[in-house]
C-alpha atoms as a PDB file:
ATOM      1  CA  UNK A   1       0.000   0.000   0.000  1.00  0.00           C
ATOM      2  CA  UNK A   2       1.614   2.900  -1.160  1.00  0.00           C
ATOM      3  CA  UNK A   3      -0.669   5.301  -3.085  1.00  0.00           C
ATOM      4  CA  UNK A   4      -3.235   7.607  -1.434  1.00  0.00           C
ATOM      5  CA  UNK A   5      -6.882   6.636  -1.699  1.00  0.00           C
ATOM      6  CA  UNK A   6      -9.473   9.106  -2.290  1.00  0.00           C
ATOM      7  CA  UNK A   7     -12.903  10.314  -3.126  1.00  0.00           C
ATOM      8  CA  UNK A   8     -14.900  13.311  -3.663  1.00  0.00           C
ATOM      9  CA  UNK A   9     -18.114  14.451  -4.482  1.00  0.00           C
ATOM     10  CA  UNK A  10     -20.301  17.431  -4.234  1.00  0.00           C
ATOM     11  CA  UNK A  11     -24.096  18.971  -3.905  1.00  0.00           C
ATOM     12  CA  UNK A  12     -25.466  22.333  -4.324  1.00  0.00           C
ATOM     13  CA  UNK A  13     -26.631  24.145  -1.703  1.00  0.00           C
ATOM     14  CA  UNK A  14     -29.497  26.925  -1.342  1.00  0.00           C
ATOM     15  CA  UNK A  15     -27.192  29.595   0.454  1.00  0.00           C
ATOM     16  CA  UNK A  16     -24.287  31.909   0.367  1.00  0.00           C
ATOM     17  CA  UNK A  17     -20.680  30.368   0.536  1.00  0.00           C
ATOM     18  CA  UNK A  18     -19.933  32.540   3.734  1.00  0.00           C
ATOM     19  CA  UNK A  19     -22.683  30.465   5.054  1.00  0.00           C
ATOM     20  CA  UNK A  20     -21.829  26.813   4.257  1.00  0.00           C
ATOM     21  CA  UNK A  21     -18.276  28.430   5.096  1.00  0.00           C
ATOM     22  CA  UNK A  22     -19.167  29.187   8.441  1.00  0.00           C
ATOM     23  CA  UNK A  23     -21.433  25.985   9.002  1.00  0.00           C
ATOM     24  CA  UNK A  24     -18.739  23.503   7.972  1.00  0.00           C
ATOM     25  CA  UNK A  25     -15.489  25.001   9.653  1.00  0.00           C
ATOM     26  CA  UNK A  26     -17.777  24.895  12.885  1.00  0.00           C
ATOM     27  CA  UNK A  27     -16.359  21.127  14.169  1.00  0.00           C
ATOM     28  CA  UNK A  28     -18.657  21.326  16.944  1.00  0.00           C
ATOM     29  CA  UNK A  29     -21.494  21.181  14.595  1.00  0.00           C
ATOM     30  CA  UNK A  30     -20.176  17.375  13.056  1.00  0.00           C
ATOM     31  CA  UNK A  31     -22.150  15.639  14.742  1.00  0.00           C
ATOM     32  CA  UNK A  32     -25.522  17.303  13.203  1.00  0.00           C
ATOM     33  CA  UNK A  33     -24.748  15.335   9.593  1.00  0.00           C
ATOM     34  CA  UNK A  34     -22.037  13.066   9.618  1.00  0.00           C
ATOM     35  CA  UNK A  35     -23.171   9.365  10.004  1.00  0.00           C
ATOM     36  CA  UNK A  36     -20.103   8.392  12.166  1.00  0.00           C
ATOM     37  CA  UNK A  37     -18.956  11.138  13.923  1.00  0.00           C
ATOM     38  CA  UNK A  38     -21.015  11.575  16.761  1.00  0.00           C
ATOM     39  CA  UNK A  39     -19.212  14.890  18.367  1.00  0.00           C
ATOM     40  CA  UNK A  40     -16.173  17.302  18.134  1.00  0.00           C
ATOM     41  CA  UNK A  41     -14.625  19.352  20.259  1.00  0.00           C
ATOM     42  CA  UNK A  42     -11.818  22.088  20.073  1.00  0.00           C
ATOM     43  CA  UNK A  43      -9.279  21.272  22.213  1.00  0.00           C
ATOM     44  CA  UNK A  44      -7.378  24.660  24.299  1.00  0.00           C
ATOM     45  CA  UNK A  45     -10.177  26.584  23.363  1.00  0.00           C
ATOM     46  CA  UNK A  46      -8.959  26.685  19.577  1.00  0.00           C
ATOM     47  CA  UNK A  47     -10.725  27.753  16.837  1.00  0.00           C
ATOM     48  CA  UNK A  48     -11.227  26.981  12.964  1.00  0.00           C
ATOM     49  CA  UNK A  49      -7.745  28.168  12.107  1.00  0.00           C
ATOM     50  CA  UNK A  50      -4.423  26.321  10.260  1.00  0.00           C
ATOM     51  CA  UNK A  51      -2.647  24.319  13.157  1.00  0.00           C
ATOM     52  CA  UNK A  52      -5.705  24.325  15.371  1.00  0.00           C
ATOM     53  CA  UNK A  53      -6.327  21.112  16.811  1.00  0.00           C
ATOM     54  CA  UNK A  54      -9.879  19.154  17.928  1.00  0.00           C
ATOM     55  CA  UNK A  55     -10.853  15.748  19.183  1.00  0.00           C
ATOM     56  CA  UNK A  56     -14.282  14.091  16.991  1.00  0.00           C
ATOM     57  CA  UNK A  57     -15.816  10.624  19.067  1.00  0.00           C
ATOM     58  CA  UNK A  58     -16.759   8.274  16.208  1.00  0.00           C
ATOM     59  CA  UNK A  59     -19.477   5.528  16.498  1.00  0.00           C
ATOM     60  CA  UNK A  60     -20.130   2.533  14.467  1.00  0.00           C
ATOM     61  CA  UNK A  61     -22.297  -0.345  15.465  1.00  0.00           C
ATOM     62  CA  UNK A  62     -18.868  -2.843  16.084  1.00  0.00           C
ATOM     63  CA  UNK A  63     -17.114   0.329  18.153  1.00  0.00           C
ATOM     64  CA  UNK A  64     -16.546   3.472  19.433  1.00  0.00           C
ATOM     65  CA  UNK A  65     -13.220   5.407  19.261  1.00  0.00           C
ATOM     66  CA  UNK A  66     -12.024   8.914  19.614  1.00  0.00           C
ATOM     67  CA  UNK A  67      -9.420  10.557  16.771  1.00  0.00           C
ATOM     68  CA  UNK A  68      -7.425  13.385  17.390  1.00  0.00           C
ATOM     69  CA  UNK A  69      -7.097  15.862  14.236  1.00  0.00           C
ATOM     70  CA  UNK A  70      -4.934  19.586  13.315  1.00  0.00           C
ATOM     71  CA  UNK A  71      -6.652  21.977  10.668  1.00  0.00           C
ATOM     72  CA  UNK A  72      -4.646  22.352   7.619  1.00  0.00           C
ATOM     73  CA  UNK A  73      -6.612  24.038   5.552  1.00  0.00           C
ATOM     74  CA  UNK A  74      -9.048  27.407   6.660  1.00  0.00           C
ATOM     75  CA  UNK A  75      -9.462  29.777   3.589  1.00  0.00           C
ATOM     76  CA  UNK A  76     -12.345  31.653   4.914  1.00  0.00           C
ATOM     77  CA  UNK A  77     -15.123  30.859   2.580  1.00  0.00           C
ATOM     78  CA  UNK A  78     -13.428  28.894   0.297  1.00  0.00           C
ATOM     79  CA  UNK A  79     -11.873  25.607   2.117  1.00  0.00           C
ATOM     80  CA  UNK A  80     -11.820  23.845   5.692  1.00  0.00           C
ATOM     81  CA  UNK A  81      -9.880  20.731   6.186  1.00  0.00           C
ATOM     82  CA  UNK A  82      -7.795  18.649   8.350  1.00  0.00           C
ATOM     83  CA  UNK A  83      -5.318  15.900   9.186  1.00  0.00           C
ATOM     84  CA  UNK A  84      -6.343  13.141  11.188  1.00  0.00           C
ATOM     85  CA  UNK A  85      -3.891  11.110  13.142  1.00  0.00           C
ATOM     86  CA  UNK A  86      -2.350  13.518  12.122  1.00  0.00           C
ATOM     87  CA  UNK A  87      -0.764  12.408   8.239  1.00  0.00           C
ATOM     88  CA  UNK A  88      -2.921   9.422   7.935  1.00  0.00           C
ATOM     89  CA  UNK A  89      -6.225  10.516   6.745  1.00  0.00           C
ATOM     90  CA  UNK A  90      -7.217  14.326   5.493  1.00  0.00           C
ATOM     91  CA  UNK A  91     -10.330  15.556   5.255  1.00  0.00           C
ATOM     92  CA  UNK A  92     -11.639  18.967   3.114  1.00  0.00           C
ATOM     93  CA  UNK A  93     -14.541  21.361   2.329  1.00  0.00           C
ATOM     94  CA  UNK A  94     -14.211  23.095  -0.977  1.00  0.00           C
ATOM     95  CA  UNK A  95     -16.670  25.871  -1.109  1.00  0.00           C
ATOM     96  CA  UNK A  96     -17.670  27.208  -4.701  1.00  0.00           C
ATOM     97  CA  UNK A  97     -19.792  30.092  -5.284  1.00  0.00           C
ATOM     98  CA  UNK A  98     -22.003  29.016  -8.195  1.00  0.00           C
ATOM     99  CA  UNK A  99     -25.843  30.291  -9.635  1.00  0.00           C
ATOM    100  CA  UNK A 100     -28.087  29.179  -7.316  1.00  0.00           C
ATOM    101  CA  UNK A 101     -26.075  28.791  -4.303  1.00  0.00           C
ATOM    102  CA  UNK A 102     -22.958  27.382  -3.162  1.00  0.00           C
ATOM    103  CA  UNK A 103     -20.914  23.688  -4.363  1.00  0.00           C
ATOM    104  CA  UNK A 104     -20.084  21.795  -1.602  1.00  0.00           C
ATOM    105  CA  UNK A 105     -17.728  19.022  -2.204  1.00  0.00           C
ATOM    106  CA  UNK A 106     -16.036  16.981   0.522  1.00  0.00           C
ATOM    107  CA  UNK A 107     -12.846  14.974  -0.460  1.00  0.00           C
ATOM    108  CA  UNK A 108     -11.336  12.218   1.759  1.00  0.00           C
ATOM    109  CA  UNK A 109      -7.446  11.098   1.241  1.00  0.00           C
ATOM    110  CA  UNK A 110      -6.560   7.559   3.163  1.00  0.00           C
ATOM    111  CA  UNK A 111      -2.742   8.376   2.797  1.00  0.00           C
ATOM    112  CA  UNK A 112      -0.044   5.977   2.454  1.00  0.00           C
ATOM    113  CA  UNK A 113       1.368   6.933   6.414  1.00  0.00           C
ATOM    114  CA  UNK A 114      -2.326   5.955   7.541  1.00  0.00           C
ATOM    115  CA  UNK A 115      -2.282   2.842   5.373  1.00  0.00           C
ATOM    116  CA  UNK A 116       1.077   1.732   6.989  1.00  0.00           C
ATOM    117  CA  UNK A 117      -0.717   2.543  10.457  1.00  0.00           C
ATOM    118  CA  UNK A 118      -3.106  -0.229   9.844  1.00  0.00           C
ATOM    119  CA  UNK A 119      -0.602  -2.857   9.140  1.00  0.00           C
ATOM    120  CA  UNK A 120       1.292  -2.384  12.266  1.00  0.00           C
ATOM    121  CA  UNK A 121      -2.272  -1.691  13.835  1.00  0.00           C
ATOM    122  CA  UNK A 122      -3.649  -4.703  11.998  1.00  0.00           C
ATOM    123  CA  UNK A 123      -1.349  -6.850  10.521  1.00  0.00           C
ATOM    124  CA  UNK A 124      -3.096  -9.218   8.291  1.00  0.00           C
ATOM    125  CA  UNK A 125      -6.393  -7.723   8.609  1.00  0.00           C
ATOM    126  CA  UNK A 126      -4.994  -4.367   7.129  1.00  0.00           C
ATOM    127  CA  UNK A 127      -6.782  -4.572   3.550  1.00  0.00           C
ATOM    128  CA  UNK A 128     -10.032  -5.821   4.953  1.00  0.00           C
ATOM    129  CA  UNK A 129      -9.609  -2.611   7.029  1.00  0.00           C
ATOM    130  CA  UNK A 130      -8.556   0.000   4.586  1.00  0.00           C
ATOM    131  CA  UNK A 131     -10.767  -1.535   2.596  1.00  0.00           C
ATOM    132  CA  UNK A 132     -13.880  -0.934   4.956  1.00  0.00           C
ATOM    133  CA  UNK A 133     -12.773   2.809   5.957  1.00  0.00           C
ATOM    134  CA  UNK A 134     -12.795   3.390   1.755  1.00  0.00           C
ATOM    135  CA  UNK A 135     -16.171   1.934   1.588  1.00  0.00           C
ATOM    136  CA  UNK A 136     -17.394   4.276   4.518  1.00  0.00           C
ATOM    137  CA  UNK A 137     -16.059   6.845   3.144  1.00  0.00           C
ATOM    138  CA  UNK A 138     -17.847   6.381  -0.638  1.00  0.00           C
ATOM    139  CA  UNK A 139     -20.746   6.079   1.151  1.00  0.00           C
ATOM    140  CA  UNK A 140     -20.629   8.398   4.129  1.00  0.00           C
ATOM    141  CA  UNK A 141     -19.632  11.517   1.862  1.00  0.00           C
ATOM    142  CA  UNK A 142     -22.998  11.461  -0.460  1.00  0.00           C
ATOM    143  CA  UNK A 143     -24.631  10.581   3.239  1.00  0.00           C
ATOM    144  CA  UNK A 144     -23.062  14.097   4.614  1.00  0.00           C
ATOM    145  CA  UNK A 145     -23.622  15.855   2.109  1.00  0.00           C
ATOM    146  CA  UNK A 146     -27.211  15.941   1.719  1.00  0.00           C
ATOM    147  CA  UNK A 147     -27.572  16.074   5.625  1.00  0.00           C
ATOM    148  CA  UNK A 148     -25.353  19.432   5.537  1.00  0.00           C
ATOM    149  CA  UNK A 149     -27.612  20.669   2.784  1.00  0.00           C
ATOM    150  CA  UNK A 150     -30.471  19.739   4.777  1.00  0.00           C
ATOM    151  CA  UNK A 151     -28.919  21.913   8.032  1.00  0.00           C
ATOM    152  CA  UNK A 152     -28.162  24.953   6.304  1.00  0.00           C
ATOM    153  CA  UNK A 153     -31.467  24.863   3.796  1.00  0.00           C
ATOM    154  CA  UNK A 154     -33.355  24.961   7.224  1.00  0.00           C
ATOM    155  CA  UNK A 155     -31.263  27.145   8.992  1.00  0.00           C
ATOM    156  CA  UNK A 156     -31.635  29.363   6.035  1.00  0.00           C
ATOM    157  CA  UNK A 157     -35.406  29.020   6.446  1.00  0.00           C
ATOM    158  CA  UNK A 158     -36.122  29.827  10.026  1.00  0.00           C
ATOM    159  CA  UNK A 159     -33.595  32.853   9.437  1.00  0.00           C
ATOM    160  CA  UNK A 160     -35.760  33.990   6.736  1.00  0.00           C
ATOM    161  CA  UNK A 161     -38.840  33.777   8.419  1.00  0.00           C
ATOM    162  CA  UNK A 162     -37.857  35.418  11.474  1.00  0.00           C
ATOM    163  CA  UNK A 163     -36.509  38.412   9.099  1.00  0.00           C
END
């Protein structure tokens, strides 16, 4: 294993990019769409800023586990991402101004440091393991996606009513 794995994909969303910005770079928020990530939390009172670091508790129906993770990317209304482990995993935002709204797209990198982690982690289980955290992640992004759409459309909504 020495190539990175990845996988992207993207939605539109009904709302400024400042917005989906702002909702996405908020870790504290994960918990409200992602389907395995049940919570995150800055750690030192840090922030959504490059070198910041936060701690997410994950939850799957064979375990639980915390990861640790440093921001790497924070281009204010443009991209928000981070480094899990950190070096084996990274996660980003891209935020797109388009008509109609904002692109979303969330990529996901397995990189070859994290791969190596699961073969002295798991010897000769490693592929069956990489290859389960690749699956969860082709099917967790689409999953996230539309359940960030969903937060922000409605968010959107209420703030427009209220107005």
């Amino acid at each position: 294993m020495t190539a990175s794995l990845t996988f992207a994909d993207s939605i539109l969303i009904n709302a400024d990019p400042n917005t989906v910005y702002a909702t996405v770079s908020d870790v504290t928020r994960t918990g409200e769409w992602s389907p395995i990530c049940r919570e995150c939390w800055w750690d030192d009172g840090d922030g959504p800023q490059v070198g910041a670091w936060f701690t997410g508790r994950n939850v799957t129906a064979d375990r639980e586990w915390e990861t640790r993770s440093q921001v790497i990317v924070a281009d204010d209304g443009r991209a928000f991402g981070w480094s899990v482990g950190p070096g084996r995993v990274h996660w980003t935002y891209r935020v797109e101004a388009v008509d109609g709204g904002t692109r979303l797209t969330e990529s996901w990198e397995f990189l070859p440091e994290g791969q190596e982690f699961f073969v002295e982690k798991y010897g000769d289980r490693a592929d069956e393991q990489v290859a389960e955290r690749t699956a969860a992640a082709r099917k967790g992004i689409p999953e996230t996606l539309r359940a960030i759409k969903r937060v922000i459309e409605q968010q959107d909504e209420i703030s427009r009513r209220r107005a």
